[in-house]
Structures are given as structure tokens and as C-alpha cells.
N, C-alpha and C. Protein backbone atom coordinates (compact mmCIF):
# COMPACT_ATOMS: atom_id res chain seq x y z
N UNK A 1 86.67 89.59 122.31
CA UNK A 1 87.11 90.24 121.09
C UNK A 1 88.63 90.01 120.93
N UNK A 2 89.31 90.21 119.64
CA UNK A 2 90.76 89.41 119.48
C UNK A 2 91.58 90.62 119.63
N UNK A 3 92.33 90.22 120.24
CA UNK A 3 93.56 91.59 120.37
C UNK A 3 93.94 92.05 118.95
N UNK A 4 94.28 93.26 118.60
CA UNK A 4 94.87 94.08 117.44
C UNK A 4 96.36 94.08 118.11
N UNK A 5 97.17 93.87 117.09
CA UNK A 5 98.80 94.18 116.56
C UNK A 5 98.46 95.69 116.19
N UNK A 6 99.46 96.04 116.96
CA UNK A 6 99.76 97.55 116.84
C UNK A 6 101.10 97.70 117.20
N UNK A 7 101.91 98.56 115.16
CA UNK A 7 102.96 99.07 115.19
C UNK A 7 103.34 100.27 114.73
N UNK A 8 104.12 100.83 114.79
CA UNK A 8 104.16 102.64 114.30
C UNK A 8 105.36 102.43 113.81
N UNK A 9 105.85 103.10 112.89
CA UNK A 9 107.36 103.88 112.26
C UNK A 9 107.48 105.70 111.67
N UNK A 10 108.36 105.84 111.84
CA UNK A 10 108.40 107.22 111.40
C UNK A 10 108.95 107.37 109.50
N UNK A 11 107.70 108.18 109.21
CA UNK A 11 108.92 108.39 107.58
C UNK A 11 108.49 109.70 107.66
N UNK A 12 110.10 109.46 106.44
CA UNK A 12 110.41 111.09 106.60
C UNK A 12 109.72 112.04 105.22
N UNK A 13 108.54 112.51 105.55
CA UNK A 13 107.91 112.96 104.57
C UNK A 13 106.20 113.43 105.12
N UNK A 14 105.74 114.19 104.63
CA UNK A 14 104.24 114.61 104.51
C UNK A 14 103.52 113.64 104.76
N UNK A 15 102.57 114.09 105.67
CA UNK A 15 101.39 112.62 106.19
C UNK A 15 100.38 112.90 104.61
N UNK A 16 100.78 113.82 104.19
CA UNK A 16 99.85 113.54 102.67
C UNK A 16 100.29 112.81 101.61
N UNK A 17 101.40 113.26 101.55
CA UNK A 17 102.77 112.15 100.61
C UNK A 17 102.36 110.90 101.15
N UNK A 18 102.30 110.38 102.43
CA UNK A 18 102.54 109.21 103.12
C UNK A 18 100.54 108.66 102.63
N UNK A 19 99.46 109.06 102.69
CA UNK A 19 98.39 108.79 102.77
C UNK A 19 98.30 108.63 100.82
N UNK A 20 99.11 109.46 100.45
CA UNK A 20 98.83 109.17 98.91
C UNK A 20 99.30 107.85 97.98
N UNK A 21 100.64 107.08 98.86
CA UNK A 21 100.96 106.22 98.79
C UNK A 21 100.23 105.28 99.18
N UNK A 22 99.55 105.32 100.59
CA UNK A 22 98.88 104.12 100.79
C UNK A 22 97.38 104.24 100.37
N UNK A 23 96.76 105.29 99.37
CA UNK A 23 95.72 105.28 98.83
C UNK A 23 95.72 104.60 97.07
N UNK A 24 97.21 104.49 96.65
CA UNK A 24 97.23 103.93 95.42
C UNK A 24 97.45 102.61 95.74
N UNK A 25 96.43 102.44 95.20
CA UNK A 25 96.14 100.72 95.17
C UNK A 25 96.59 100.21 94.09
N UNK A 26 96.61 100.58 92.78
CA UNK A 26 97.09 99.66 91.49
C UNK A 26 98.85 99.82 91.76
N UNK A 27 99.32 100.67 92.38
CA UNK A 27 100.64 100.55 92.77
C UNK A 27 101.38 99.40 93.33
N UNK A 28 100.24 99.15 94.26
CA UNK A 28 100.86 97.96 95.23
C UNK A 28 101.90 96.90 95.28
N UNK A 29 101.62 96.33 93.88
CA UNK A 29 102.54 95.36 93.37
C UNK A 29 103.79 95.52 93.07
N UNK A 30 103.67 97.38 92.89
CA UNK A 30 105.30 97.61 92.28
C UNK A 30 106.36 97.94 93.72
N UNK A 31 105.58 97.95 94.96
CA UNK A 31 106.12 97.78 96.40
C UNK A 31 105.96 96.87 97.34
N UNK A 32 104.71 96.36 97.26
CA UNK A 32 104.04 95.33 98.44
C UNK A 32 104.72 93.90 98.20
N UNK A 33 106.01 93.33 98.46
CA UNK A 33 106.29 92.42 97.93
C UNK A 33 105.29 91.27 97.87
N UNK A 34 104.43 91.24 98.80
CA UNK A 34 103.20 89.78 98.66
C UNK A 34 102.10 90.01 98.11
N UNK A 35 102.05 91.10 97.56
CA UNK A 35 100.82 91.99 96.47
C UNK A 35 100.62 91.23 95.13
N UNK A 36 100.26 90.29 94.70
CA UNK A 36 100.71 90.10 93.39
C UNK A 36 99.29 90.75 92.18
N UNK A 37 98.47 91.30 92.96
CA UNK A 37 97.62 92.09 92.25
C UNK A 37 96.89 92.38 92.74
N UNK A 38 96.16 93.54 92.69
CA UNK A 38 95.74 94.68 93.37
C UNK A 38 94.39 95.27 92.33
N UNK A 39 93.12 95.33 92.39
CA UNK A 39 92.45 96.21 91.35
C UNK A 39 91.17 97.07 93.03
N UNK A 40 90.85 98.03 92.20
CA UNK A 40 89.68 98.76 92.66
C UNK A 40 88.79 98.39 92.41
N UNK A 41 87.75 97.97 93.12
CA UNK A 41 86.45 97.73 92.06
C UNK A 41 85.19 98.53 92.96
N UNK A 42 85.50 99.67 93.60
CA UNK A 42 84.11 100.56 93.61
C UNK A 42 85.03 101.75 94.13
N UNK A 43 84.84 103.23 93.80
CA UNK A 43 85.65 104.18 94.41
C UNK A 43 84.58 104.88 95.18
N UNK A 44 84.85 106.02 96.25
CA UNK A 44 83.59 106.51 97.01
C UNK A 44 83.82 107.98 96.02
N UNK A 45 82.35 108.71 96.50
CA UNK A 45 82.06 109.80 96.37
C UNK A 45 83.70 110.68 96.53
N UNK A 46 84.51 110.64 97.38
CA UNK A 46 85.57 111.45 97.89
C UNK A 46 86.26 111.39 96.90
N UNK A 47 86.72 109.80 95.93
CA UNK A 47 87.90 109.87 95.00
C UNK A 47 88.42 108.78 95.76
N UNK A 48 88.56 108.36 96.44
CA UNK A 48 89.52 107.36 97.11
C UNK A 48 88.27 105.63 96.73
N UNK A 49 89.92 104.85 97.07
CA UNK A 49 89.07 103.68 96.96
C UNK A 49 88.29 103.25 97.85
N UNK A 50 87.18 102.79 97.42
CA UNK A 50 86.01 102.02 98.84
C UNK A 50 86.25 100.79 98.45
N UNK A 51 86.08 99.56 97.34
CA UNK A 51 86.29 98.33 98.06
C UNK A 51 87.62 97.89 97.41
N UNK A 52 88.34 97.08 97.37
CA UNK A 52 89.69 97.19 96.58
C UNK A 52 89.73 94.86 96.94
N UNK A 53 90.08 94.70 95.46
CA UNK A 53 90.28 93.22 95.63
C UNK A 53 91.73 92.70 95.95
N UNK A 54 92.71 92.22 96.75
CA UNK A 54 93.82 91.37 96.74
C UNK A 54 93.98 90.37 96.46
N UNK A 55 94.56 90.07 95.05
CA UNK A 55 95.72 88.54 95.73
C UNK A 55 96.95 88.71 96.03
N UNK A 56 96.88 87.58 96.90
CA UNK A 56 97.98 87.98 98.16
C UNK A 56 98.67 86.32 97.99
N UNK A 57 100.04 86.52 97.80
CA UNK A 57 101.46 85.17 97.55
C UNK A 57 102.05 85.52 98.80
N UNK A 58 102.28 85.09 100.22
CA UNK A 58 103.54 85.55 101.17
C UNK A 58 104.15 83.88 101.49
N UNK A 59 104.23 83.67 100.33
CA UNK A 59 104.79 81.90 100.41
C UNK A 59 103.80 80.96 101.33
N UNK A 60 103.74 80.85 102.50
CA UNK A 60 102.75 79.64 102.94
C UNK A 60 101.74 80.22 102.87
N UNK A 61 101.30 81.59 102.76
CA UNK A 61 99.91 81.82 103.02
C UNK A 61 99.40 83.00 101.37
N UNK A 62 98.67 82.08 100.94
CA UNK A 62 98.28 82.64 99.63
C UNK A 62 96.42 82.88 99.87
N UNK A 63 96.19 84.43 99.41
CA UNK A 63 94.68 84.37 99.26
C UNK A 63 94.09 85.53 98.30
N UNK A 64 92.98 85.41 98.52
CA UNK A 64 92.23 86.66 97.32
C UNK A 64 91.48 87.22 98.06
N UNK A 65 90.97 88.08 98.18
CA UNK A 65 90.20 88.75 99.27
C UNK A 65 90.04 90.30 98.62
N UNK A 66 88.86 90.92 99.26
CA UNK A 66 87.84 92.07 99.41
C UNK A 66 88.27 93.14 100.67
N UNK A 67 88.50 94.26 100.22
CA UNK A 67 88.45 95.32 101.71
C UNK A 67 87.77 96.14 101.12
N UNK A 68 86.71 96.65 102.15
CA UNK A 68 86.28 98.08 102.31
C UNK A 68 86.60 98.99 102.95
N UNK A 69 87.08 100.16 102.57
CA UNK A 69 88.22 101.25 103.33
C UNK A 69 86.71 102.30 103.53
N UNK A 70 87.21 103.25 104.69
CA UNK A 70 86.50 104.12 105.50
C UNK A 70 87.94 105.22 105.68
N UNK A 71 88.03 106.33 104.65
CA UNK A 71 88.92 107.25 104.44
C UNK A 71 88.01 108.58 105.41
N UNK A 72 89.33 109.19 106.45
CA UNK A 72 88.71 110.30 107.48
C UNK A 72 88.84 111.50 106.62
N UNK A 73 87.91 112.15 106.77
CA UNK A 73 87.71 113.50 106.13
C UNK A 73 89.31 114.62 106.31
N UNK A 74 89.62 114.22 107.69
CA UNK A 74 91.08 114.55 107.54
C UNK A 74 92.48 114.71 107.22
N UNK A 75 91.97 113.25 106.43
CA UNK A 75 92.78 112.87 105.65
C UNK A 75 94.15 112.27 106.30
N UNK A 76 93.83 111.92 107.28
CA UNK A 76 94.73 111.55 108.50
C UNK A 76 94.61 109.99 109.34
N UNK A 77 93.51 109.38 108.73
CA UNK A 77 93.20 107.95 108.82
C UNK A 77 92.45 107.64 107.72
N UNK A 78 93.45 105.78 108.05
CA UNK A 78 91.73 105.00 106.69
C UNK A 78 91.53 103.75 107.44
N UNK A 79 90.66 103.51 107.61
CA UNK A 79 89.95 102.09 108.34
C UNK A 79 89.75 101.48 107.35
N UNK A 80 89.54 100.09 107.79
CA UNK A 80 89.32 98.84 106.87
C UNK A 80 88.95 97.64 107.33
N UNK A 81 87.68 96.68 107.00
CA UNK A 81 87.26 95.98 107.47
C UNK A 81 87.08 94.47 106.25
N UNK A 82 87.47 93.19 106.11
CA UNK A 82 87.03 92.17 105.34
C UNK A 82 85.63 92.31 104.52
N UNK A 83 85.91 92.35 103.34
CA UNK A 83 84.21 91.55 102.56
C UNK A 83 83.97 90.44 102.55
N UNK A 84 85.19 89.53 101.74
CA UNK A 84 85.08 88.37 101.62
C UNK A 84 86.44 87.86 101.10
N UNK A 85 86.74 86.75 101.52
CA UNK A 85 88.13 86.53 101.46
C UNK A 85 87.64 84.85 101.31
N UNK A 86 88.96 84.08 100.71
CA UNK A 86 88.98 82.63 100.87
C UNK A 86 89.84 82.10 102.08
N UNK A 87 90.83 82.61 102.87
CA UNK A 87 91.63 82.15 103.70
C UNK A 87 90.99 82.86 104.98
N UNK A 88 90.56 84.06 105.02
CA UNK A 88 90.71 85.01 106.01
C UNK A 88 89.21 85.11 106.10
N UNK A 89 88.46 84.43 107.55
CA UNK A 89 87.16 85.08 108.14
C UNK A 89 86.72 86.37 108.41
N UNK A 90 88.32 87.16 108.53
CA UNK A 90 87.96 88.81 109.26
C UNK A 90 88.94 89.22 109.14
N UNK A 91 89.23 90.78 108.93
CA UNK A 91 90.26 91.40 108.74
C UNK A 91 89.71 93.00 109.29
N UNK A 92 90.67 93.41 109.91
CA UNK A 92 89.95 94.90 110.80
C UNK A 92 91.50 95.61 110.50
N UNK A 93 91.73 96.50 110.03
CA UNK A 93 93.02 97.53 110.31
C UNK A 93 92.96 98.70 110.16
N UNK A 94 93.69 99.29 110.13
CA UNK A 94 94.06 100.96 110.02
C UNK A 94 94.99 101.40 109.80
N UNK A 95 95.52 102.68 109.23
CA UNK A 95 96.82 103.71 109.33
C UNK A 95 95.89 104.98 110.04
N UNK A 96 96.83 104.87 110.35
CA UNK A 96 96.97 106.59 111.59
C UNK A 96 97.85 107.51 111.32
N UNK A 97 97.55 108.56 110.70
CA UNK A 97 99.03 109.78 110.03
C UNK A 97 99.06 110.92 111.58
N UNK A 98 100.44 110.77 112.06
CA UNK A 98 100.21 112.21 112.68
C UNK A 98 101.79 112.96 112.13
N UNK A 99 101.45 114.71 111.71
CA UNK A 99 101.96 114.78 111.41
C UNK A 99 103.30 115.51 112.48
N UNK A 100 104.64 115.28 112.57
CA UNK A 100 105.74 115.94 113.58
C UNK A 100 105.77 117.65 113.27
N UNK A 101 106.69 118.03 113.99
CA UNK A 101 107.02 119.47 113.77
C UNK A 101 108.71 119.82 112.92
N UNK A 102 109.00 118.36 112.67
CA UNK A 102 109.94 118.47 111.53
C UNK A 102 109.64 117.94 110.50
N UNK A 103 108.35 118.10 110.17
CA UNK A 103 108.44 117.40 108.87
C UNK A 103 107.37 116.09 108.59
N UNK A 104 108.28 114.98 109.38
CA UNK A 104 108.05 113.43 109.66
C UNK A 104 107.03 113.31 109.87
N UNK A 105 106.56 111.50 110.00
CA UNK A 105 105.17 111.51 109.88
C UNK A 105 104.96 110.41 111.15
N UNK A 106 104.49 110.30 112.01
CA UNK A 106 104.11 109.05 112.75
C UNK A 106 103.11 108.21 112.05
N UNK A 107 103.53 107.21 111.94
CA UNK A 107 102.57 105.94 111.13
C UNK A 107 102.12 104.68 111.96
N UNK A 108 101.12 104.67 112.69
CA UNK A 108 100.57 103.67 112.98
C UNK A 108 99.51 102.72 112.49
N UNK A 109 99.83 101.72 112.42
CA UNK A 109 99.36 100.33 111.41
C UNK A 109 98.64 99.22 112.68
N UNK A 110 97.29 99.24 113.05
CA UNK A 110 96.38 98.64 113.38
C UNK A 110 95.89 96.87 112.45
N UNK A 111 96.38 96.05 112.98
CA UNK A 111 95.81 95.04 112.44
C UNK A 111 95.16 93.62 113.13
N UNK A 112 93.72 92.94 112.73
CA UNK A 112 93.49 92.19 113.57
C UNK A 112 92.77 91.29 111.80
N UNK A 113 93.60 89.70 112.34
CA UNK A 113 93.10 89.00 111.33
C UNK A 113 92.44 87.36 111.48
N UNK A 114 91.71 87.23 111.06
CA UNK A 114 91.47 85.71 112.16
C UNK A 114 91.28 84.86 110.57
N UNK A 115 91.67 84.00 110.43
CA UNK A 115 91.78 82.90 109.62
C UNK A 115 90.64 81.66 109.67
N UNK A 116 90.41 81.38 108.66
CA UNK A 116 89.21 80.20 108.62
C UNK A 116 89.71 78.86 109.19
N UNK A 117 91.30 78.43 108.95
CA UNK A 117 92.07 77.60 109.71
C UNK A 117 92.09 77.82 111.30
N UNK A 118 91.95 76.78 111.66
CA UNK A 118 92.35 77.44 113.59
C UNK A 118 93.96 77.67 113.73
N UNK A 119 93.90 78.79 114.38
CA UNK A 119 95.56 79.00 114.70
C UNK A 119 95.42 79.31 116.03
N UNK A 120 97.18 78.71 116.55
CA UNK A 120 97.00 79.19 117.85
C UNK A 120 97.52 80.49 118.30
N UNK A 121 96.78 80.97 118.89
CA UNK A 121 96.68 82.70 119.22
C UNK A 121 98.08 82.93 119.55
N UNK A 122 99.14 82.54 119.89
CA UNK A 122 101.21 83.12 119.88
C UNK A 122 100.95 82.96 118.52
N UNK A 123 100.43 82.15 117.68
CA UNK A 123 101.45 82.11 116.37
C UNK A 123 100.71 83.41 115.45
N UNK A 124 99.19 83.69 115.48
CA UNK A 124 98.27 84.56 115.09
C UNK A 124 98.73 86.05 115.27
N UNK A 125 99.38 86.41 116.58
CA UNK A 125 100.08 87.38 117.00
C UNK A 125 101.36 87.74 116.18
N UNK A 126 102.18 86.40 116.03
CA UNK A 126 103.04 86.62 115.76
C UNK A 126 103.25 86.73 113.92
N UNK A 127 102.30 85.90 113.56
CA UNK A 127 101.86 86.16 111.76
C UNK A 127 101.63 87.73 111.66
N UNK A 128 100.90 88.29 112.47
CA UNK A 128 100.38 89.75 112.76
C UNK A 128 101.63 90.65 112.60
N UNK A 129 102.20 90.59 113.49
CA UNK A 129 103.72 91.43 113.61
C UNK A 129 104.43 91.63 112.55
N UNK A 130 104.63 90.14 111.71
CA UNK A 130 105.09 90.11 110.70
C UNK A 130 104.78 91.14 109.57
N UNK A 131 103.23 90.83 109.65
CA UNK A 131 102.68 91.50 108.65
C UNK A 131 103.01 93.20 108.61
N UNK A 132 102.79 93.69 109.88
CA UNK A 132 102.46 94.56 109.67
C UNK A 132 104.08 95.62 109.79
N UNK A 133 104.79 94.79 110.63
CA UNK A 133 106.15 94.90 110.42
C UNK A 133 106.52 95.51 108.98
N UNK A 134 106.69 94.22 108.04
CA UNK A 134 106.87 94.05 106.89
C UNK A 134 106.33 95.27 106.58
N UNK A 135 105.20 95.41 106.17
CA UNK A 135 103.87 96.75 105.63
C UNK A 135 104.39 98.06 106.09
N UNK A 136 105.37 98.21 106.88
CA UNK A 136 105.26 99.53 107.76
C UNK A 136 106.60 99.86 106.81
N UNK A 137 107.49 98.83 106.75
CA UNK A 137 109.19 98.81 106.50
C UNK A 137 108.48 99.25 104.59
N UNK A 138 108.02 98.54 104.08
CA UNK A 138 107.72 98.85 102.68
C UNK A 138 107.06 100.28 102.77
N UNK A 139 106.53 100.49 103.17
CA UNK A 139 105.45 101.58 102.89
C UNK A 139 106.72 102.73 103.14
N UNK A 140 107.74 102.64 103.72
CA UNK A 140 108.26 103.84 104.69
C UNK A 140 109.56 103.96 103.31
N UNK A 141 109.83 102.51 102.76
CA UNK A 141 110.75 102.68 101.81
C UNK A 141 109.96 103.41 100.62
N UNK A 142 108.95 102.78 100.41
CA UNK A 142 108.37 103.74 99.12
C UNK A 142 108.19 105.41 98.96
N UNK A 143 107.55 105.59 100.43
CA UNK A 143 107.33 107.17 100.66
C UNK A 143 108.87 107.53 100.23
N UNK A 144 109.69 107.32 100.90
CA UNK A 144 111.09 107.97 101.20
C UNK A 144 111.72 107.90 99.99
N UNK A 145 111.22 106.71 98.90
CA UNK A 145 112.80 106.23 97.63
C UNK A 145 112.10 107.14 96.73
């Protein structure tokens, strides 16, 4: 099984503030710099999105792709697994909200992605980091600005 990239940051705000941001999906584009469009196309019973379509511009690596999200009744995680993508065979991630005793939020960002191209597993890791790097630094500016 392929190792998961796993990174955390702290923002300073409500793990609900923080989960409401990363539950708006038509937003995306106006933060996600490699978002270049974002739609819903099935919501669950709860209100939240279940499958959500991307296209995705991050300069060498451009694609369109399908997620199905798995939102915790706690409102404190959302899982996510690939439908169908043109670049990407598989896609597995997560956020993790815990909330501090000042406030703050611990944010951990789970990601595992394997590509229809062969890559070699340092550079796969290291595309990973990027990503989720990047994702953690945006998400933490949006909650906060």
C-alpha cells in the first residue's frame, strides 16, 4: 500500500469556521490558486457536498477529476477518495479538525495520490508535500483573511 503525506498547521480560528471553508466548494477558485473550477454535482442527505468535480492548472500538471467526500457526523473530519480522473488513478485524503483550548485549530491534511504516468516514488512524495503544503498555507490564509 503507498505511503500517505501527512501535514498539519495551526489556524487561528473555530474548527467550524475552518470545516466551513473547506466545505465550500464553489469558493475554491477564489483561494485554491490551481482550482480553476470547482462545481458540486451530488450533495448528501447532511447538506454537504458528496461528489464535487475539479479542474485542476498547477502548471505541469493539469487535470479534471471526481471526489467523493465522507463528512464525520462530528463535524471534525472529511475523507475523500477518487471517482474518476484523467491524470490521477487514485486519490485518498483527509482534514482532521482538532479543536485547542485557545481558540486555534489543529489541521491535519492526509494525502495519497498515484498517477496514471509512472513516477518515481522521491518525486511522488515530494509532488505530495507540495501539494498539501501549498493546501494547508491557502486554506489557513483564507480562514484567517
Amino acid at each position: 500500500m503507498a505511503e500517505q503525506t501527512k501535514r498539519s498547521i495551526v489556524v487561528d480560528a473555530s474548527s467550524d469556521k475552518v470545516m466551513d471553508v473547506i466545505a465550500d466548494f464553489p469558493a475554491y477558485p477564489d483561494w485554491v490558486s490551481a482550482a480553476k473550477s470547482v462545481e458540486v454535482l451530488e450533495v448528501a442527505a447532511s447538506g454537504r457536498a458528496e461528489r464535487v468535480r475539479f479542474v485542476l492548472d498547477a502548471g505541469m500538471v493539469k487535470d479534471t477529476y471526481e471526489l467523493k467526500y465522507d463528512w464525520a457526523a462530528n463535524g471534525k473530519s472529511v475523507d475523500w477518495h477518487l471517482v474518476s480522473g484523467e491524470m490521477q488513478k487514485s486519490q485518498v485524503g483527509s482534514y482532521t479538525l482538532v479543536d485547542n483550548a485557545d481558540g486555534t485549530t489543529d489541521v491535519a491534511y492526509e494525502l495519497t495520490v498515484d498517477l496514471t504516468i509512472p513516477m518515481i516514488g522521491l518525486f511522488k512524495r515530494k509532488a505530495e508535500k507540495v501539494i498539501t503544503d501549498t493546501a494547508l498555507k491557502e486554506l489557513k490564509k483564507r480562514v484567517e483573511g
